[in-house]
Protein backbone atom coordinates (compact mmCIF):
# COMPACT_ATOMS: atom_id res chain seq x y z
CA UNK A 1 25.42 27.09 3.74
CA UNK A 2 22.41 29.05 3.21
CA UNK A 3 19.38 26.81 1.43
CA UNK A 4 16.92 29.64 0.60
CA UNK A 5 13.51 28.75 2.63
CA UNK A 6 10.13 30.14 2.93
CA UNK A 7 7.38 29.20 4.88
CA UNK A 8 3.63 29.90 5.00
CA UNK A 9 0.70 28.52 7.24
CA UNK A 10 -2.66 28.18 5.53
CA UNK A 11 -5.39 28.73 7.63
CA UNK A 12 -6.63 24.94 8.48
CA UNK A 13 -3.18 25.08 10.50
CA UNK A 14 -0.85 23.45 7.53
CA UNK A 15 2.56 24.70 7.68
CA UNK A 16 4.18 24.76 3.96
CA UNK A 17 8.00 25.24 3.85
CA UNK A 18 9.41 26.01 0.38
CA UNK A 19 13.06 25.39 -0.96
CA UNK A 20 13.24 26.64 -4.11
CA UNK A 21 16.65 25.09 -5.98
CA UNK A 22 16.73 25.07 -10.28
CA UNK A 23 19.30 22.47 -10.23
CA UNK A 24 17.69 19.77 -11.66
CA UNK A 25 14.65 19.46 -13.30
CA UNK A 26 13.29 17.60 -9.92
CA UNK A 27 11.20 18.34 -6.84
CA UNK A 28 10.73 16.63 -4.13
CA UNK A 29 7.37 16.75 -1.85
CA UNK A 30 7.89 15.73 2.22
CA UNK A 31 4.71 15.36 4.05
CA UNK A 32 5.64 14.70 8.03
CA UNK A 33 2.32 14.00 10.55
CA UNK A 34 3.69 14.48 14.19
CA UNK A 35 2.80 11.38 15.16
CA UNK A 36 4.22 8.30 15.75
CA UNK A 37 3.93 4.97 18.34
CA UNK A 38 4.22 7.51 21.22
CA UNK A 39 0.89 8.27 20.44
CA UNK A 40 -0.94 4.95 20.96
CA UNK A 41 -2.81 4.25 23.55
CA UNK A 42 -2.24 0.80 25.88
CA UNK A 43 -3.56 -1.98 23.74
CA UNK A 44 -3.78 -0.18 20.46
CA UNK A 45 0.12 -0.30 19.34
CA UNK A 46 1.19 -0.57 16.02
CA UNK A 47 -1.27 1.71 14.91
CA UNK A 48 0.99 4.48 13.43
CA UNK A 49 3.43 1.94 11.89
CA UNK A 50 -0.29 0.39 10.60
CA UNK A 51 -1.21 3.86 8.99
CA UNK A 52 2.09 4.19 6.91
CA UNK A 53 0.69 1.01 5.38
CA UNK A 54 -3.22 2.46 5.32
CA UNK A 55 -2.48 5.42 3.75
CA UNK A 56 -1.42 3.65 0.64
CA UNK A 57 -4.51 2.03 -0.18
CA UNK A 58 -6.10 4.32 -1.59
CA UNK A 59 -8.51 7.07 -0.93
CA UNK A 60 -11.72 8.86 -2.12
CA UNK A 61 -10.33 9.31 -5.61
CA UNK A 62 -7.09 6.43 -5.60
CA UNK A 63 -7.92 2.99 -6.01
CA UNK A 64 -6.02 1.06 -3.86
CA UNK A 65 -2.06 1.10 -4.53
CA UNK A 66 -2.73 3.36 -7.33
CA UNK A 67 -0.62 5.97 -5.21
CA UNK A 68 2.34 3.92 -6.33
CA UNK A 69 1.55 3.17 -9.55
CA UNK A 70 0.94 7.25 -10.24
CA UNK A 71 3.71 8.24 -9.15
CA UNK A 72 6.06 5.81 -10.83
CA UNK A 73 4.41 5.87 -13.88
CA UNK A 74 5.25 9.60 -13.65
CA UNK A 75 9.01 9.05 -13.77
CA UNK A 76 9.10 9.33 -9.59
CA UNK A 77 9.90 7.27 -6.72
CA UNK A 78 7.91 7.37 -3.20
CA UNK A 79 7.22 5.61 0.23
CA UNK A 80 6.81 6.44 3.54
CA UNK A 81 8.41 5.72 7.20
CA UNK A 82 7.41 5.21 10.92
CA UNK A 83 9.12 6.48 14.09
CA UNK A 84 8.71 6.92 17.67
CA UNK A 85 7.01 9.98 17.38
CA UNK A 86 6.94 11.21 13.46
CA UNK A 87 5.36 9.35 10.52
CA UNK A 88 6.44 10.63 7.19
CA UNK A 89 5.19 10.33 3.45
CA UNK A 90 7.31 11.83 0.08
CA UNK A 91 7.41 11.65 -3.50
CA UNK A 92 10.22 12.90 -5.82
CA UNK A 93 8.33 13.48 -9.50
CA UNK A 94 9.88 15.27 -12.25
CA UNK A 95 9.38 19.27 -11.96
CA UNK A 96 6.22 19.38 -14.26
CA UNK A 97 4.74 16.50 -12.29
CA UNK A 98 4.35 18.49 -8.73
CA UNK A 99 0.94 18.16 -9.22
CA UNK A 100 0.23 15.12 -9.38
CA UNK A 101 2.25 14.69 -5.69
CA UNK A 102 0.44 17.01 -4.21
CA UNK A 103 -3.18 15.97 -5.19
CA UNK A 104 -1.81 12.40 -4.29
CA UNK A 105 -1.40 13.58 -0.64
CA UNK A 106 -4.24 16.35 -0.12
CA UNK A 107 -6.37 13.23 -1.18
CA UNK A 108 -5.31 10.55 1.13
CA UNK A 109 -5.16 13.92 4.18
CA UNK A 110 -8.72 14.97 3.24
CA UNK A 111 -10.42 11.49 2.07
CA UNK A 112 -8.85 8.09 3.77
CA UNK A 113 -12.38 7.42 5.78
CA UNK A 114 -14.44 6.70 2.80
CA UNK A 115 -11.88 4.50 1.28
CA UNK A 116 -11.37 2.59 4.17
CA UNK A 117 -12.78 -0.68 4.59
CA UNK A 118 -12.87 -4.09 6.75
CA UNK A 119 -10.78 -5.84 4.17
CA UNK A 120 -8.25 -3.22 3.53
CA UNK A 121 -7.12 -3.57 7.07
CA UNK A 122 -7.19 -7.00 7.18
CA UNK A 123 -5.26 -7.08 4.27
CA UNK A 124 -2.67 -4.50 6.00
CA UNK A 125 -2.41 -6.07 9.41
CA UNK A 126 -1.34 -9.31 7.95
CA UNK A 127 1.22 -7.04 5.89
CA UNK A 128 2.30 -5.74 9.28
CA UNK A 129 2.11 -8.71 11.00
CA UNK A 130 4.81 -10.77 8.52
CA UNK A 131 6.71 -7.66 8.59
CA UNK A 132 7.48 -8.12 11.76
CA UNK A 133 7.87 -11.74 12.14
CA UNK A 134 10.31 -11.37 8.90
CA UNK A 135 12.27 -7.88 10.48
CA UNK A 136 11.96 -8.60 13.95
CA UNK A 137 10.71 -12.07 15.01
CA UNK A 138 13.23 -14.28 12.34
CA UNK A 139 16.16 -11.95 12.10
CA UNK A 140 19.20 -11.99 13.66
CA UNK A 141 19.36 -8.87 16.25
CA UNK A 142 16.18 -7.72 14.77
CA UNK A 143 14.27 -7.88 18.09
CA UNK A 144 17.07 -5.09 18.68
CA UNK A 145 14.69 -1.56 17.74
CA UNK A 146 11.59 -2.85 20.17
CA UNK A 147 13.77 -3.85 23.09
CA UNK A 148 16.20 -0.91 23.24
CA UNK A 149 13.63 1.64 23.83
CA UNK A 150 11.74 -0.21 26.33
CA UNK A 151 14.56 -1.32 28.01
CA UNK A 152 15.51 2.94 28.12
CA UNK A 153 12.20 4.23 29.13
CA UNK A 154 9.88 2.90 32.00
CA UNK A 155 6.38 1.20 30.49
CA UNK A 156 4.68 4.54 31.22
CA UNK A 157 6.49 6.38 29.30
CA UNK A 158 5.39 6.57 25.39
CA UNK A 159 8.33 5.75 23.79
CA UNK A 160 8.62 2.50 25.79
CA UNK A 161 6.59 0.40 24.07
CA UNK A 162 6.76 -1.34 20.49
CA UNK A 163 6.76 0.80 17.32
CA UNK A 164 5.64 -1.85 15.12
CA UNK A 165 3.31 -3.33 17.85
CA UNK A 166 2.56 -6.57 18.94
CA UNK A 167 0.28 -9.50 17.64
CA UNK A 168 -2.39 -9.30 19.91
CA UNK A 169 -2.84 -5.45 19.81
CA UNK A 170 -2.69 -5.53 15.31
CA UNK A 171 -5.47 -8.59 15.80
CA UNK A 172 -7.75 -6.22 18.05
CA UNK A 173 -7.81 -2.98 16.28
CA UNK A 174 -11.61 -2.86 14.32
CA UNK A 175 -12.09 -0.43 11.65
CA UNK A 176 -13.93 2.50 14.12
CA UNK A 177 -10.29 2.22 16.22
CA UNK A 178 -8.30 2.95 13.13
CA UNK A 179 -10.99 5.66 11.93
CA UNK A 180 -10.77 7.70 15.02
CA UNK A 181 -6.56 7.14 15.46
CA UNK A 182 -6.99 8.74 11.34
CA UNK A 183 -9.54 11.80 12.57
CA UNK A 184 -7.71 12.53 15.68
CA UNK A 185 -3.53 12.91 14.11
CA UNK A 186 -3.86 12.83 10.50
CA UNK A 187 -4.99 16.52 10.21
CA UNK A 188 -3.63 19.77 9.07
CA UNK A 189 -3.12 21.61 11.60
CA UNK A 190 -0.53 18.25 12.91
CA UNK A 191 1.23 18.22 9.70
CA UNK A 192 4.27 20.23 7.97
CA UNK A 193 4.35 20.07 4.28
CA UNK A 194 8.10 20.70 2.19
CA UNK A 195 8.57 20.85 -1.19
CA UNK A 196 12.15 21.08 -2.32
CA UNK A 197 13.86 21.42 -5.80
CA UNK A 198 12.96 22.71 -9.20
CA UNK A 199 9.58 24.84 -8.65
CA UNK A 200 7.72 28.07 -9.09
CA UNK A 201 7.05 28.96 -5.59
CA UNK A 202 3.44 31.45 -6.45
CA UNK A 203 2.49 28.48 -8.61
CA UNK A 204 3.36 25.34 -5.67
CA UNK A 205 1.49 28.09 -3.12
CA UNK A 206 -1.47 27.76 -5.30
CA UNK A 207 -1.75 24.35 -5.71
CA UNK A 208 -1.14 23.59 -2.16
CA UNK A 209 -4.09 26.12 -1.10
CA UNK A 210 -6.45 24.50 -4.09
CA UNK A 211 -5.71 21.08 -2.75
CA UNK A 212 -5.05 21.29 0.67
CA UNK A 213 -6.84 24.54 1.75
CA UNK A 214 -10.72 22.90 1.92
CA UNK A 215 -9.71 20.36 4.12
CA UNK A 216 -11.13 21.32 8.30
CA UNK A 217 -8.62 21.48 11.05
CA UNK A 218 -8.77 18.76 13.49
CA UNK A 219 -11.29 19.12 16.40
CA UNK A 220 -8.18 18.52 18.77
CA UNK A 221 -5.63 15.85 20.19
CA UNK A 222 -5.32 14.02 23.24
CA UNK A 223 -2.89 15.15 25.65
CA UNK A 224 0.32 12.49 26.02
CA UNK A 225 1.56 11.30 29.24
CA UNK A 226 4.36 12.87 30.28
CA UNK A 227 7.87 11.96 28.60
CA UNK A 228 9.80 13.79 31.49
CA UNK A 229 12.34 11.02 32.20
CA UNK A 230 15.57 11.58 34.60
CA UNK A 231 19.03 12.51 33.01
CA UNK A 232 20.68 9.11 33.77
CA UNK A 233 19.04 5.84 34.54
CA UNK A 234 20.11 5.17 37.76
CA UNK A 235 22.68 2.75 39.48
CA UNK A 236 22.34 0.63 38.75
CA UNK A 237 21.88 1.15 34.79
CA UNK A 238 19.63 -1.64 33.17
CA UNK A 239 21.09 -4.76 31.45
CA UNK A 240 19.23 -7.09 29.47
CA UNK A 241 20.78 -10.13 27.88
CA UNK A 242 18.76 -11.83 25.04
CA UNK A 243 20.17 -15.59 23.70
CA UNK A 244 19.70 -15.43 20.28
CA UNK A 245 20.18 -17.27 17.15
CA UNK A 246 23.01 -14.88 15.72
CA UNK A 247 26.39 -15.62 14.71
CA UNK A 248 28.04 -13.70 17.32
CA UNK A 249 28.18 -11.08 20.39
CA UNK A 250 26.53 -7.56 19.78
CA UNK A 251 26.52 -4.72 22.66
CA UNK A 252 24.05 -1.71 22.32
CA UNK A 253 24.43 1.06 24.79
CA UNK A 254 21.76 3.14 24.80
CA UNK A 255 22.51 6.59 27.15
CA UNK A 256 20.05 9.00 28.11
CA UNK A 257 20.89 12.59 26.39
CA UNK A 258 19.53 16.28 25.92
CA UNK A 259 16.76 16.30 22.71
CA UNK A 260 17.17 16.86 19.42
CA UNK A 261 17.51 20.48 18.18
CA UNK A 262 18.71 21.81 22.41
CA UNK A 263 22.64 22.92 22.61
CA UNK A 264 23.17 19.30 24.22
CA UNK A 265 21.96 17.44 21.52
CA UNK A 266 24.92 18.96 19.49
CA UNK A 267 27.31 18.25 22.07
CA UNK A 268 25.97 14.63 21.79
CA UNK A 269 26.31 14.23 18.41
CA UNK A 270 30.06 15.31 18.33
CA UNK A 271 30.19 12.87 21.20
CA UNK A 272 28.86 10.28 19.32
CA UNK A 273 31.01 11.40 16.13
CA UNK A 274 34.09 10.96 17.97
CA UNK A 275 33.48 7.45 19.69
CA UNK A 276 31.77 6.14 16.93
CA UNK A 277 31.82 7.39 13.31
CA UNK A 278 33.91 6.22 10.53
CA UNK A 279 37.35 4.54 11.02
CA UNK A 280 38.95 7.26 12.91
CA UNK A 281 36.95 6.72 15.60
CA UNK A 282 38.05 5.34 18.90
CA UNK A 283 35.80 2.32 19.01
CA UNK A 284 36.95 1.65 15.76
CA UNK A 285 40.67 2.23 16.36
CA UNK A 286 40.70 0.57 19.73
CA UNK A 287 38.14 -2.63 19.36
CA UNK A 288 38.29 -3.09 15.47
CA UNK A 289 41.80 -2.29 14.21
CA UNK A 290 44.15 -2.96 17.30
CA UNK A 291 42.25 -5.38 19.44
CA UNK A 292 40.51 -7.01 16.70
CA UNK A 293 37.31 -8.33 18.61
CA UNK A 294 34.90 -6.59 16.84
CA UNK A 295 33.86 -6.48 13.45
CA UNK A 296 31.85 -2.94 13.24
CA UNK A 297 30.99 -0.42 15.57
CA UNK A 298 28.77 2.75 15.62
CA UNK A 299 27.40 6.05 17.41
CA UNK A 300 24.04 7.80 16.39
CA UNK A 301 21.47 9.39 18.33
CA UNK A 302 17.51 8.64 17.68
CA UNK A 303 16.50 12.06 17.55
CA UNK A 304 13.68 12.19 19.88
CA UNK A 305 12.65 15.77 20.04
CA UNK A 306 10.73 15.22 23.92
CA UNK A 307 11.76 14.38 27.08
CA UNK A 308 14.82 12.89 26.28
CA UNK A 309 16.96 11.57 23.20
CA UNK A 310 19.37 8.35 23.07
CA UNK A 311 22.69 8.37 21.94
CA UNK A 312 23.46 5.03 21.12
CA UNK A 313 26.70 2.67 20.81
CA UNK A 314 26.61 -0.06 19.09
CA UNK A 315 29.35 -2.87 18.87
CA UNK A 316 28.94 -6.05 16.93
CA UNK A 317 31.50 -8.42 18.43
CA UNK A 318 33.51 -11.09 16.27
CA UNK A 319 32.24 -14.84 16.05
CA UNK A 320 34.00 -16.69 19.33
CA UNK A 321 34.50 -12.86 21.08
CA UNK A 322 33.13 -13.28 24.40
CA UNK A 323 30.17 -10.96 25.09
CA UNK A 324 32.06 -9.80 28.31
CA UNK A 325 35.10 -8.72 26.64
CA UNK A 326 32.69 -6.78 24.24
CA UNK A 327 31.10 -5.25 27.39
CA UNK A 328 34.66 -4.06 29.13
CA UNK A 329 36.17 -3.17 26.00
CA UNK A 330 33.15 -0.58 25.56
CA UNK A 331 33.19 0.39 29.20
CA UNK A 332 36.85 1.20 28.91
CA UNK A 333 36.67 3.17 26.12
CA UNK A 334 33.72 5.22 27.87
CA UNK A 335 35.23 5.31 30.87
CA UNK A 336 38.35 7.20 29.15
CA UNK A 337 36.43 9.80 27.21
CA UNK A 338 34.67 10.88 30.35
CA UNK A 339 37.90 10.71 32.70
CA UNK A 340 40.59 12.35 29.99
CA UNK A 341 37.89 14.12 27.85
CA UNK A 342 38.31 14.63 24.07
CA UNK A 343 41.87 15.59 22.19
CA UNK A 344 41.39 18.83 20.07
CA UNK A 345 42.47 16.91 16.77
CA UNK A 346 39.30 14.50 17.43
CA UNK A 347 37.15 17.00 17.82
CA UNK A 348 37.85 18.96 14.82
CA UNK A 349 37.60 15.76 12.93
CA UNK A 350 34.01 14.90 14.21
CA UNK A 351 33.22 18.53 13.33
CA UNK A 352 34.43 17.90 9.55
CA UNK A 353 32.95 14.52 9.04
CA UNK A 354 29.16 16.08 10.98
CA UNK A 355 29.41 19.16 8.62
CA UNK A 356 30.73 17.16 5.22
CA UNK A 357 28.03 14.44 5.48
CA UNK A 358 25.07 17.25 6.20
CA UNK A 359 26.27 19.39 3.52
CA UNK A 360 26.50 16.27 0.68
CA UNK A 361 23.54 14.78 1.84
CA UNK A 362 21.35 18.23 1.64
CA UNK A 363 22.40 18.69 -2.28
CA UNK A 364 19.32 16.00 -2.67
CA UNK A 365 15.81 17.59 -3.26
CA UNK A 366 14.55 14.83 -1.07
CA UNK A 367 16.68 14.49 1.86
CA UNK A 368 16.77 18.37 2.21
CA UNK A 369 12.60 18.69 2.14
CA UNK A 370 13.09 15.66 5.26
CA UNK A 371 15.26 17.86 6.75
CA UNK A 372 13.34 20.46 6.22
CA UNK A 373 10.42 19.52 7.76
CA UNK A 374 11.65 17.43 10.64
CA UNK A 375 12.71 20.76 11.89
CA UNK A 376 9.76 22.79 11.14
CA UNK A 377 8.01 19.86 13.06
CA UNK A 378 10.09 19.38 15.89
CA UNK A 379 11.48 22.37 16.96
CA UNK A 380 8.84 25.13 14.92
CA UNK A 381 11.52 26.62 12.60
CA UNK A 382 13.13 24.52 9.21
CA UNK A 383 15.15 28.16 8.80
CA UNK A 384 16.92 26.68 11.66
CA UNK A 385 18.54 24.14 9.06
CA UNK A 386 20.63 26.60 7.73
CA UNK A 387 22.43 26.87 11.07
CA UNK A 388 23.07 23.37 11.49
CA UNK A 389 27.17 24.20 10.10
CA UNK A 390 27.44 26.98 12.66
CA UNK A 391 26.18 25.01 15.41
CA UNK A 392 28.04 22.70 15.08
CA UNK A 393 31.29 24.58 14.78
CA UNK A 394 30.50 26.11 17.57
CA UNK A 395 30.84 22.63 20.31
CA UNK A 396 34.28 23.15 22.26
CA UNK A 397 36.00 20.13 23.45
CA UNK A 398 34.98 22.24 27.21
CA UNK A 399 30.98 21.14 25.72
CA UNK A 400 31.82 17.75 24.52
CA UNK A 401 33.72 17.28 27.85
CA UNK A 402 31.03 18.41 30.37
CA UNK A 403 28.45 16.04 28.12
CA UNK A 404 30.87 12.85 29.19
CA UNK A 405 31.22 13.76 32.49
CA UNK A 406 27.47 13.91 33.38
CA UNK A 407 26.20 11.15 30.45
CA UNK A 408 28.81 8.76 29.97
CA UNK A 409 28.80 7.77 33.71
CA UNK A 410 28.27 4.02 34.49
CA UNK A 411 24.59 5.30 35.54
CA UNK A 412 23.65 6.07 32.35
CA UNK A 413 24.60 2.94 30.15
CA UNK A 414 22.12 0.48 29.54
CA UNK A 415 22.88 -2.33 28.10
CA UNK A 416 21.58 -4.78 25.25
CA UNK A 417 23.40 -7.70 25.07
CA UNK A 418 23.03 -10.15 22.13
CA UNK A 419 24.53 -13.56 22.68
CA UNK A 420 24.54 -16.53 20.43
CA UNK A 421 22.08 -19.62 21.77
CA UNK A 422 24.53 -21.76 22.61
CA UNK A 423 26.56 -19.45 24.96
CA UNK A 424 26.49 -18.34 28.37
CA UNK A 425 26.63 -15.05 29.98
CA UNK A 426 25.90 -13.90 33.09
CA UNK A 427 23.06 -11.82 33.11
């Protein structure tokens, strides 16, 4: 796999990575800010998760939600997302329409403030606000994203606290607190900028320097408390149990492991791969097809690129399944991988599903530019993307076996235990 990939900095600090690809008459512009709810400070969460929302409310020269209407009336599609320590923003347009994209984001980079106003963020807090009371608050297991992280890292840490924030914190934040969270991270010199697909790259260069060239570098960041967290968790490992109004028993198992882009982080994945993905896994061999007490099961990691990543398991019980059986069953399995280690034929499996899925998924303009710039952001280098195959490849059941033995250990499985109301677990 080689994706052909060139990158420039301009010199306000923005880092532009091209992919040039004449496939389809498409391209596909990826904005990512490096910052996310890690970067809140204590009463001000929710502010990043806020922003996604902010930014689409127009600027100096967008009338509020005119962003959308813009790009879709161009023929494109666009949104944005929110993560622990990344927000992201992206447009696909038809090829002649690049443009339009990228004047759509230099504007909202360069000229949020003077769009901003008191009832704009009203308006978007109370967006917020029923987001979360209609993902979180009033659906079943959807409490599951805020409590796994801070049940994984201590309060200190940054990634420990909610990334959608809480009630009282979205009710406090005044219009100065959201202009200074704006001034401080959404900058140039904090941002990577992709564009992906059908494209001249001298004339993309010269749009991005017309548009994004005048606007100042930021006049610095904050520094973060420190995300330096030990390997495992401890013994014992955390266990929360939360009585819920769902239909049955879910398990998450959330384990400590090396950060995204390191040589662990691959051996985690394959880890993951194996227990967890598709219907050759173990889980699903040994808890959905032959024991038959769960209905789904999963493995994924949540790519944190400091101090340390999760690789998570996730079992979602059948109705009348005892949460305890869940709990063994999953212990069991663990408890085998890191005692007999992974079978050759397993391995080679995970390595074909890992390298299938990236390839497919990278033949989009738009999940290749994310791609692209989640590694220019996190680990300084989107050429790195093309070694993603090799890397892989190269894990030996000897990597994926010294992961289990130091991560999978009892010590480092923390536990998330959804039961339904009416049952009763020991906690």
């Amino acid at each position: 796999m080689q994706i052909p990939i060139d990158t420039h900095t301009l010199p306000n600090g923005l880092r532009v990575t091209l992919s040039e690809d004449h496939t389809a008459p498409i391209v596909a512009v990826n904005l990512w800010y490096h910052v996310g709810s890690a970067n809140e400070r204590p009463g001000r969460t929710g502010f990043a998760h806020l922003f996604e929302h902010m930014l689409f409310q127009g600027s100096a020269n967008v009338a509020a939600n005119e962003h959308f209407e813009l790009v879709q009336r161009a023929g494109g599609t666009l949104n944005g997302s929110t993560w622990l320590d990344r927000t992201n923003y992206y447009e696909t347009v038809p090829s002649h329409q690049l443009a339009l994209a990228l004047w759509l984001e230099a504007d909202r980079m360069g000229r949020l403030l003077p769009a901003m106003t008191q009832e704009k963020l009203d308006t978007q807090r109370s967006v917020v606000k029923n987001e979360r009371r209609w993902s979180m608050d009033n659906q079943p297991y959807g409490t599951w994203w805020e409590r796994l992280p801070a049940l994984a890292f201590p309060p200190s840490h940054p990634f420990h606290h909610s990334l959608i924030g809480s009630m009282e914190d979205l009710d406090a934040a005044s219009l100065e607190d959201v202009a200074a969270f704006f001034r401080t991270w959404y900058t140039p010199d904090n941002a990577v900028l992709t564009i992906a697909g059908d494209f001249e790259p001298a004339e993309a260069l010269r749009l991005v320097g017309e548009y994004f060239g005048p606007i100042p570098r930021g006049a610095g960041r904050p520094a973060l408390p420190s995300f330096a967290v030990p390997a495992t968790f401890g013994d014992p490992a955390p266990r929360t149990v939360v009585e819920d109004d769902v239909p049955a028993a879910r398990v998450l198992c959330a384990l400590r492991s090396p950060v995204f882009g390191s040589d662990g982080w691959y051996d985690a994945q394959m880890t993951a791969a194996v227990l967890g993905v598709r219907r050759g896994s173990r889980l699903y061999r040994g808890l959905v097809r032959t024991r038959q007490i769960a209905a789904d099961v999963g493995a994924y990691t949540f790519d944190l690129s400091r101090g340390s990543d999760l690789l998570v398991v996730d079992v979602m019980g059948r109705p009348g399944v005892p949460a305890e059986e869940l709990e063994r069953a999953l212990h069991a399995q663990l408890d085998a991988l890191q005692a007999l280690g992974v079978e050759e034929g397993e391995l080679a499996r995970a390595q074909a599903l890992v390298e299938t899925d990236l390839i497919r998924a990278l033949q989009g303009a738009g999940t290749r530019a994310d791609r692209l710039s989640q590694f220019a952001t996190y680990v300084g280098d989107p050429r790195r993307l093309n070694e993603e195959p090799e890397r892989f490849r190269a894990v030996t059941a000897e990597r994926v076996n010294a992961f289990a033995a130091a991560r999978l250990v009892r010590e480092n499985r923390a536990l998330l235990v959804y039961v339904p109301r009416t049952a009763s677990v020991a906690a």
